[in-house]
Protein backbone atom coordinates (compact mmCIF):
# COMPACT_ATOMS: atom_id res chain seq x y z
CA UNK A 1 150.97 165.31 150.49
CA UNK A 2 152.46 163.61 147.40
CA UNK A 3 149.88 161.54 145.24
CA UNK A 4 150.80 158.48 143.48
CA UNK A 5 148.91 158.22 140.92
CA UNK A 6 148.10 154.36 138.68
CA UNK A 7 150.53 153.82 135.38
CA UNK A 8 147.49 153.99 133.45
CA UNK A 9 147.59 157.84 133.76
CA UNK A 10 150.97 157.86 132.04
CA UNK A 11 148.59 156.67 128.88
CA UNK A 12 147.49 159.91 128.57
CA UNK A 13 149.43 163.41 127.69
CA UNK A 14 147.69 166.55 126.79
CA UNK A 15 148.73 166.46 123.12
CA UNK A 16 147.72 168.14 119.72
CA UNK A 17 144.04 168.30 121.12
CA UNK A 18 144.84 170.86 123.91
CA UNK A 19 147.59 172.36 121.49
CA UNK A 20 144.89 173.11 118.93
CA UNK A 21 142.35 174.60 121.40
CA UNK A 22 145.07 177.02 122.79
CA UNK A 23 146.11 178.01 119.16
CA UNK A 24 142.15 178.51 118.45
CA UNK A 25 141.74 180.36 121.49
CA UNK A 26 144.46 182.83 120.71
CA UNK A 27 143.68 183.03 117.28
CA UNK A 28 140.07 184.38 118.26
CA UNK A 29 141.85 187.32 120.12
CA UNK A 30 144.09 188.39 118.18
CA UNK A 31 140.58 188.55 115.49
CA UNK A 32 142.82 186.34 112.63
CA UNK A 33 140.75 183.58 110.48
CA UNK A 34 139.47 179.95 112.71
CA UNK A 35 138.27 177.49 110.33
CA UNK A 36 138.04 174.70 112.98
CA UNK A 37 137.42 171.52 111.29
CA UNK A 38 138.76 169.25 113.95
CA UNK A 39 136.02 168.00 115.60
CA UNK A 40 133.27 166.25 114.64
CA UNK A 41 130.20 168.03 116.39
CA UNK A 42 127.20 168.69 113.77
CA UNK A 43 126.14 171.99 113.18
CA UNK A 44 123.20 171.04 112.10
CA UNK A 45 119.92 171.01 114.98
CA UNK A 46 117.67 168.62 116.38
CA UNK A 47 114.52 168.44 114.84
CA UNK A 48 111.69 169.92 116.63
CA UNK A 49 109.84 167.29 117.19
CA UNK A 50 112.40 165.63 119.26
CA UNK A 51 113.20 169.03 121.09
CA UNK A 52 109.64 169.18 122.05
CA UNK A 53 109.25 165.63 123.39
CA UNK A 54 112.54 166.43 125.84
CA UNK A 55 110.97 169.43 127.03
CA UNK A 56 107.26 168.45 127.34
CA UNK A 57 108.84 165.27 129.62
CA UNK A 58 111.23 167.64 131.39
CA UNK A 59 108.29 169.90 132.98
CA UNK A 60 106.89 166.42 135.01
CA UNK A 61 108.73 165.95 138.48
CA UNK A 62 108.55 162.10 138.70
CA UNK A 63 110.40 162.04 135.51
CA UNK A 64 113.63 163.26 137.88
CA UNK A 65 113.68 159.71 139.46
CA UNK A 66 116.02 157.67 138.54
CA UNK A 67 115.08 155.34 134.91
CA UNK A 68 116.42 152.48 136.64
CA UNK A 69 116.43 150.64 132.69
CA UNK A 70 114.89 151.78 129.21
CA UNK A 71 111.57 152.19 129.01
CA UNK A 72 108.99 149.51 126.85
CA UNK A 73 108.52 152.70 124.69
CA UNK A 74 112.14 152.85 123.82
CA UNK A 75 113.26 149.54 123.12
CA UNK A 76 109.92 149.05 120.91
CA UNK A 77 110.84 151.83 119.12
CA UNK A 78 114.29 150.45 118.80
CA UNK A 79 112.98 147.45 117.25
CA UNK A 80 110.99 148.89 114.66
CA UNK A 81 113.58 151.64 113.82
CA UNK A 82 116.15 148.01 112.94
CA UNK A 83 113.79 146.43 111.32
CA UNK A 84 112.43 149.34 109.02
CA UNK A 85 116.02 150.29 108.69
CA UNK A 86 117.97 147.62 108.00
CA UNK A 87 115.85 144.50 108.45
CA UNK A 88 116.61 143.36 111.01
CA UNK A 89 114.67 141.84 113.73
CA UNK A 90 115.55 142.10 117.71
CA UNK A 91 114.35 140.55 120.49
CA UNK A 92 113.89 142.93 123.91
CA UNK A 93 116.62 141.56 125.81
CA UNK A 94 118.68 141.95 122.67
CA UNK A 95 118.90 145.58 123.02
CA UNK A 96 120.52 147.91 125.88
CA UNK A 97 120.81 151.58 126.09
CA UNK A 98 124.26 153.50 126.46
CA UNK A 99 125.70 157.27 127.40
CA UNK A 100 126.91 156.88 123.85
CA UNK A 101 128.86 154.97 121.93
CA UNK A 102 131.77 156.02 123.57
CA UNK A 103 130.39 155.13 126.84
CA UNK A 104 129.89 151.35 125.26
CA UNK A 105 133.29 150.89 123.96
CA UNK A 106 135.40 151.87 127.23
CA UNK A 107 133.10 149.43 129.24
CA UNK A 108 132.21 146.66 126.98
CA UNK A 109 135.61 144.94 127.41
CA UNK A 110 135.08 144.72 131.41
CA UNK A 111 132.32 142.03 130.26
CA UNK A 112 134.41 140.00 128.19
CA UNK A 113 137.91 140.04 129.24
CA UNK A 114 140.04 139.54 131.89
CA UNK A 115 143.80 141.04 132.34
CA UNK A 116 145.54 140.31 129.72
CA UNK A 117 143.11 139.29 127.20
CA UNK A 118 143.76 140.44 123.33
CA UNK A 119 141.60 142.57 121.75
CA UNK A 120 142.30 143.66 118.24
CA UNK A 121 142.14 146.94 117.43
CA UNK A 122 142.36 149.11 113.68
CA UNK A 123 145.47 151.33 113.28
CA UNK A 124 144.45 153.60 112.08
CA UNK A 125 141.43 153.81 114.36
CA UNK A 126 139.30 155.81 116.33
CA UNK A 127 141.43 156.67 120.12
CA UNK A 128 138.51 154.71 122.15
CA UNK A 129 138.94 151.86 119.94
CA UNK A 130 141.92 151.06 121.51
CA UNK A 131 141.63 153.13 125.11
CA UNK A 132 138.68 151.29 126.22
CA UNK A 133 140.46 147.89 126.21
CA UNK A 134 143.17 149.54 127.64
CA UNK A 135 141.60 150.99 130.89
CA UNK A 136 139.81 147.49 131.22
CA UNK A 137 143.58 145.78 131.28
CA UNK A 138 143.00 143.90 127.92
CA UNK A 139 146.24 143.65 125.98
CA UNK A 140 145.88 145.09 122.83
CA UNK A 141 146.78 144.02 119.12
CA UNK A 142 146.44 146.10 116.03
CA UNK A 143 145.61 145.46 112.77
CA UNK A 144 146.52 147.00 109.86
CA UNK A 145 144.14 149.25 107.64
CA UNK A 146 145.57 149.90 104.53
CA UNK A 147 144.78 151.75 101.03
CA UNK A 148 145.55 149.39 99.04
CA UNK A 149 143.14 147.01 100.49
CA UNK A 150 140.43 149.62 100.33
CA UNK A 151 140.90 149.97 104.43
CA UNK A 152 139.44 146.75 104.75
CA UNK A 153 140.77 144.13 106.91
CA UNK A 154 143.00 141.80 105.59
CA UNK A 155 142.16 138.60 107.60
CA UNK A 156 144.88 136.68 105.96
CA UNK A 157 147.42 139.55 107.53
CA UNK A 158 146.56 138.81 111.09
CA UNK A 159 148.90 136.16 112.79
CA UNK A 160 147.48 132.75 113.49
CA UNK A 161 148.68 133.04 116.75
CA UNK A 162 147.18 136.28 117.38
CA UNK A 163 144.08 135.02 116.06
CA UNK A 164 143.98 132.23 118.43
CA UNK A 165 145.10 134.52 121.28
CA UNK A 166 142.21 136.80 120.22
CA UNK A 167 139.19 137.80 122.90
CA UNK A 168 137.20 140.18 121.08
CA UNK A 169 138.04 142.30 117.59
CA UNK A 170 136.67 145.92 117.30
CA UNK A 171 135.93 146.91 113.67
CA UNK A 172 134.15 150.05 112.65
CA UNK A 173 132.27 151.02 109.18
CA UNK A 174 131.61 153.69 107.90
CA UNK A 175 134.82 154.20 109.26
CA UNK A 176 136.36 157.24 111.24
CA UNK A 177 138.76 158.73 110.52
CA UNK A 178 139.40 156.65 107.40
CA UNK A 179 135.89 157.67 105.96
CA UNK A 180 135.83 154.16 103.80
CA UNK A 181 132.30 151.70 104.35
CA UNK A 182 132.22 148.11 104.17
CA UNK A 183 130.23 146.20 101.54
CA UNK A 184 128.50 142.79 103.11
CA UNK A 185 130.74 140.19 101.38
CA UNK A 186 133.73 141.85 103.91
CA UNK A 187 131.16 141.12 106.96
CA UNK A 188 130.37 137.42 105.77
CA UNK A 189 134.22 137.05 105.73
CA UNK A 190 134.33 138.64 109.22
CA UNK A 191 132.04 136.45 110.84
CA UNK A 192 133.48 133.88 108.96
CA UNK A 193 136.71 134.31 110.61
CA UNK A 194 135.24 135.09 114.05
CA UNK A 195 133.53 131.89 114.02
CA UNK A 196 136.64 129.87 112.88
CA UNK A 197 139.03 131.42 116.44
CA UNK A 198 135.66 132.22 118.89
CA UNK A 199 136.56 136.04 118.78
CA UNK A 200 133.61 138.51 119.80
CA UNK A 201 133.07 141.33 117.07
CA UNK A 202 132.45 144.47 118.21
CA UNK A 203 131.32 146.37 115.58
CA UNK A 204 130.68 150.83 115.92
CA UNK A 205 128.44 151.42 113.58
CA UNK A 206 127.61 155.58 114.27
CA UNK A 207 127.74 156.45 110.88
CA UNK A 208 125.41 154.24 108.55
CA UNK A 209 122.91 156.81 107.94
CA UNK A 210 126.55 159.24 106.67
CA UNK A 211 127.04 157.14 103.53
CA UNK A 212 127.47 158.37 99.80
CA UNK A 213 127.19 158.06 96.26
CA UNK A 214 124.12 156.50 96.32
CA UNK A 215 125.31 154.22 98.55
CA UNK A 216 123.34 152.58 101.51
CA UNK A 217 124.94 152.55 104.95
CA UNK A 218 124.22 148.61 106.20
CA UNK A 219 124.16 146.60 109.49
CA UNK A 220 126.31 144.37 111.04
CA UNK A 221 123.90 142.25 112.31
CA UNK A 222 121.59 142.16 108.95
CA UNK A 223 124.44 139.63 107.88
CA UNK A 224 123.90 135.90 108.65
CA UNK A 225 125.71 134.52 111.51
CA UNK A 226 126.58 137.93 113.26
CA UNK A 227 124.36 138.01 116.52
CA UNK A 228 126.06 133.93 117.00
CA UNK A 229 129.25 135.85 117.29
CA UNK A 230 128.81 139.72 118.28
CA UNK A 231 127.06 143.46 119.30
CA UNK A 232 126.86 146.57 117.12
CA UNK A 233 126.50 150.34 118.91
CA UNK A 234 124.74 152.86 116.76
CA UNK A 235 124.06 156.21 118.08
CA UNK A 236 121.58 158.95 117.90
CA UNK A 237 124.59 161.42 118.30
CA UNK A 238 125.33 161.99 114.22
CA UNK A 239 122.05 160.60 113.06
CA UNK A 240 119.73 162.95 114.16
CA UNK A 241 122.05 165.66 116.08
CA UNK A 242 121.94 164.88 119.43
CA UNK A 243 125.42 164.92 120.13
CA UNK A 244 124.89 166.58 123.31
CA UNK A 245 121.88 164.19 124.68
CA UNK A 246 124.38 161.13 124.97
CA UNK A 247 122.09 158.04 124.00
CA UNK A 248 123.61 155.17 121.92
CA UNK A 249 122.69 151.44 121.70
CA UNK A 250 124.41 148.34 122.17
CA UNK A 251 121.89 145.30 120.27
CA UNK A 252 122.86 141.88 119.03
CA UNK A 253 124.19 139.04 120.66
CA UNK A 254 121.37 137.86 123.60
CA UNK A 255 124.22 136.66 125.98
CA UNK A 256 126.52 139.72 125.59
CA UNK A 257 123.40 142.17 126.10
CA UNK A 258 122.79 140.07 129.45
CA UNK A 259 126.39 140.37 130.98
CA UNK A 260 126.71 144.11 129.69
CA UNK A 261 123.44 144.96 131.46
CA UNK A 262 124.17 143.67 134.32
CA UNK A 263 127.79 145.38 134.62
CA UNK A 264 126.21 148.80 133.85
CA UNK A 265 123.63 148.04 136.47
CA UNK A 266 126.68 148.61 139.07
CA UNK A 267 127.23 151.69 138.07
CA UNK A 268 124.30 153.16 136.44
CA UNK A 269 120.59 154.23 137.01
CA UNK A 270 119.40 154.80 133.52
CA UNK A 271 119.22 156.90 130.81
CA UNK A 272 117.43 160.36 131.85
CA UNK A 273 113.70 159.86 131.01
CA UNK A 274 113.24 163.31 128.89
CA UNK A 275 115.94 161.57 126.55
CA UNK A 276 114.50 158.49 126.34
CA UNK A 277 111.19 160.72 125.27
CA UNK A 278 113.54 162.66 122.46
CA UNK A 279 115.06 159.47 121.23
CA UNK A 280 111.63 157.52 120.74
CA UNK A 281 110.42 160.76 118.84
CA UNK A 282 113.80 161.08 116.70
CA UNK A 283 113.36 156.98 116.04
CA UNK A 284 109.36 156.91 115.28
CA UNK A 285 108.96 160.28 113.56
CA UNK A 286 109.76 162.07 110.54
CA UNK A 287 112.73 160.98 108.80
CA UNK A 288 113.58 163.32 106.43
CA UNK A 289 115.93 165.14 108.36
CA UNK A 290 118.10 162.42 108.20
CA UNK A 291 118.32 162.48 104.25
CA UNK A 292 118.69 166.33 104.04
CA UNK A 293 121.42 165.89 106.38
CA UNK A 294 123.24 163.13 104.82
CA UNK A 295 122.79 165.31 101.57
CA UNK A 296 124.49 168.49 103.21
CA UNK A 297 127.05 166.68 104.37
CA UNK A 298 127.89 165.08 100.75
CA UNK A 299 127.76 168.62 98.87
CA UNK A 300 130.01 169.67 102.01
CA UNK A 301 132.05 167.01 101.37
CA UNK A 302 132.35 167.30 97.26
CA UNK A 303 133.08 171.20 98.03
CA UNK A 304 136.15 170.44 100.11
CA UNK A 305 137.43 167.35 98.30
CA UNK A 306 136.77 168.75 94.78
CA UNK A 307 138.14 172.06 95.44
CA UNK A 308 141.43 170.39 97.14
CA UNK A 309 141.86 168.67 93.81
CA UNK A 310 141.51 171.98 91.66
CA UNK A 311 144.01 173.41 93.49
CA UNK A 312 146.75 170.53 93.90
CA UNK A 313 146.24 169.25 96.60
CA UNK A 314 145.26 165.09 95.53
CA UNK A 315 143.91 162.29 97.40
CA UNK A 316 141.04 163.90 99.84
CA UNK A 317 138.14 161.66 100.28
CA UNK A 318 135.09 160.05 102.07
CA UNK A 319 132.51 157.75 101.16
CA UNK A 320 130.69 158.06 104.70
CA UNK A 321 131.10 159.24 107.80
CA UNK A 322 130.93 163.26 108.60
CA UNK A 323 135.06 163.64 107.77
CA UNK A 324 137.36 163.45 105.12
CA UNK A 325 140.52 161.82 105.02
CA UNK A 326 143.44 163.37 103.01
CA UNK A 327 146.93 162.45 102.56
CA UNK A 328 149.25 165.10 103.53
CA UNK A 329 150.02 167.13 100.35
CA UNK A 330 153.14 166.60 98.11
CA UNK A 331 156.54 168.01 100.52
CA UNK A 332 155.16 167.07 104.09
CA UNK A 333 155.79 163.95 105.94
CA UNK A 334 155.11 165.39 109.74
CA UNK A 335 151.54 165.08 109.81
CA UNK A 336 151.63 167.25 113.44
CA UNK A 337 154.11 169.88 112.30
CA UNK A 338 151.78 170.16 108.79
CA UNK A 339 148.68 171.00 110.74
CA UNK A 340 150.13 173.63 112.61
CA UNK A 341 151.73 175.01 110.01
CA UNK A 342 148.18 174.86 108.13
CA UNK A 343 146.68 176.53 110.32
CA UNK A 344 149.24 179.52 110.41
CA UNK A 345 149.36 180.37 107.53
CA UNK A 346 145.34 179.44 106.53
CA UNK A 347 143.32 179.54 109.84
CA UNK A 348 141.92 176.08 109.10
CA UNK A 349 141.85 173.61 111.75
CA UNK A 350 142.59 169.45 111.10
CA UNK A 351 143.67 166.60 113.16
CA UNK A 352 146.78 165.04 112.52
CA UNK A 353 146.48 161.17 111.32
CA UNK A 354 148.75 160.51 113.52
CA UNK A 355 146.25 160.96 116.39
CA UNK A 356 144.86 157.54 115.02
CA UNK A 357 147.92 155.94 114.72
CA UNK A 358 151.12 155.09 113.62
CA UNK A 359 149.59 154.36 109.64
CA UNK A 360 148.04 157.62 110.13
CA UNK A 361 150.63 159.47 109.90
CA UNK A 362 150.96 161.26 106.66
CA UNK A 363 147.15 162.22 107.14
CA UNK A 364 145.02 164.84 108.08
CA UNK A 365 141.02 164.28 109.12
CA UNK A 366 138.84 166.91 108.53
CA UNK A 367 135.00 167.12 109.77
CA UNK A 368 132.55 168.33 107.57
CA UNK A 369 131.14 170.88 109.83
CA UNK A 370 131.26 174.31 108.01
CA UNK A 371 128.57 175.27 105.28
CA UNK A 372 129.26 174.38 100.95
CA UNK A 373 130.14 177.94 101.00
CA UNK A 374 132.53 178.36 103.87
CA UNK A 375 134.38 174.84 102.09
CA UNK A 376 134.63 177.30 99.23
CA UNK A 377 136.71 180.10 101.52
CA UNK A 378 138.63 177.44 102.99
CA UNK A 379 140.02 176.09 99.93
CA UNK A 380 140.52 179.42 98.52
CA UNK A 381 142.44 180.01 101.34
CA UNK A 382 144.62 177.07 101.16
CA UNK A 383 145.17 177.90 97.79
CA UNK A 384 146.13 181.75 98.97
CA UNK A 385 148.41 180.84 101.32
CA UNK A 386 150.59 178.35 99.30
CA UNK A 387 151.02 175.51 101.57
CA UNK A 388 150.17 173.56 98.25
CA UNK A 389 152.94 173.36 95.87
């Protein structure tokens, strides 16, 4: 039998990511270096609190059922979490539970668009960014992210008639894989401009609590205007390690919430109670974790970036998320053909920027998943190996 399969397959090619796991694979047998820095999974573990609340709920048998919606437990502690975080207050029906972020943004478009709608999406930008439009038919739009604006939108860059045309914009600080945050005057211009052409924000917000310097990872919605004209996700997944676990939220806008429950009702049954238990203990209990974390992550960060200076190589940086973002260094254009060769001749492991996008090419992301110490080897290796001139 020949299968036929849709056009929208044709989207999707194995690429670098399956090209990097077989080089990582062989490079494990053959017993030469792996610094994999590709992908952002934290090495860091749940606390124990929040282990022990999944497993004391997983031992009860009627906690197997389906959850059929969040529990009163978990939205309340929702609630309190936004307004001790960020102050902001939310209503119940304001709030909705996701299989991750991820999860959010391929469906959320199904809600607000039909074929042929425009979303705008960042370039460069984070692949689901612009897939989940794409599987739910939206057309899709870029705009531009550039250093010399600080990777912050440049409203006055975006075509009046693709502002008009506009359904819904996606924007996302902290940022990945740019690693740049937001301050609040660029959200009061955001809303300002949603307002003025009715376009939803949708804004992924995974990484406030992965902000540094002494700076202070903010809220979407703690800006005036912004539940009149859009939804934020934020995610347990970075926060407080529970990649694995897959629960995420989608809260703002009361009329968004409603329509995006009710199209996950058709095809879901509910987070799985145990992690509803682990994310109401993760969101009411100790937070320190959260800090030492953040703090790793920034001495992880200063060893790589600082280190790549010392040794040539200019431009690596981050002021949030759990990667750094560094411009390919002096010689190299390819940012594909670079990472291979980096990891050839070094054993470390990037993504190229073009991955993101076309004006991420020229980049490499890495995540900040290795100790302060094993940063150390990694630059020393660099440094070893030449690749910097």
């Amino acid at each position: 039998m020949e299968f036929v399969f849709a056009d929208r397959m044709n989207k999707f090619g194995e690429g670098i990511f399956t090209t990097l796991a077989n080089i990582k694979k062989e490079r494990y047998k053959e017993g030469k270096p792996v610094y994999d820095l590709s992908v952002g999974t934290p090495d860091f573990v749940p606390d124990r609190h929040v282990m022990e609340a999944l497993i004391d709920a997983a031992q009860y048998t009627e906690n197997y059922k389906y959850a059929i919606s969040d529990s009163d437990e978990l939205i309340d502690a929702v609630i309190k979490w936004y307004k001790r975080r960020y102050m902001v207050d939310l209503e119940k029906d304001e709030i909705t539970s996701l299989y991750g972020s991820q999860e959010g943004l391929s469906r959320v478009a199904l809600t607000i668009c039909n074929p042929g709608d425009v979303v705008l999406v960042p370039n460069p930008g984070y692949p689901i960014f612009e897939i989940g439009p794409f599987l739910n038919e939206a057309k899709i739009e870029y705009y531009e992210l550039r250093e010399e604006n600080n990777y912050l939108i440049d409203f006055a860059s975006i075509p009046e008639e693709t502002a008009k045309a506009a359904k819904a914009i996606i924007v996302s600080y902290p940022a990945n894989p740019i690693c740049r945050t937001a301050p609040k005057s660029f959200y009061e211009e955001l809303i300002a401009w949603a307002k003025k052409y009715n376009v939803v924000v949708l804004h992924d917000n995974a990484y406030s609590e992965l902000v540094y310097d002494g700076k202070e990872g903010i809220s979407f919605l703690a800006v005036e205007g912004a539940k009149e004209v859009g939804i934020e996700f934020n995610s347990l997944s970075k926060s407080y390690n529970l990649t694995g676990c897959r629960i995420s939220f989608a809260v703002g806008n009361k009329e968004l919430i409603t329509q995006f429950k009710k199209l996950r009702s058709q095809i879901d049954y509910g987070i799985f109670i145990p992690v509803q238990k682990a994310a109401i203990a993760a969101l009411t209990g100790p937070q320190g974790t959260v800090e030492r974390n953040r703090q790793e992550y920034e001495d992880r960060r200063n060893a790589l970036c600082d280190g790549l200076e010392s040794i040539g190589w200019k431009g690596a940086a981050s002021e949030g998320t759990m990667f750094v973002w560094a411009p390919l260094p002096e010689g190299y254009t390819n940012s594909e053909k670079f990472v291979l060769e980096l990891i050839e001749k070094t054993g470390v492991f990037g993504v190229p920027g073009s991955v993101f996008g076309s004006l991420g090419e020229g980049y490499i992301r890495f995540a900040l998943v290795k100790t302060v110490e094993e940063m150390k080897e990694i630059v020393a290796s660099i440094k070893e190996s030449g690749i910097v001139k």
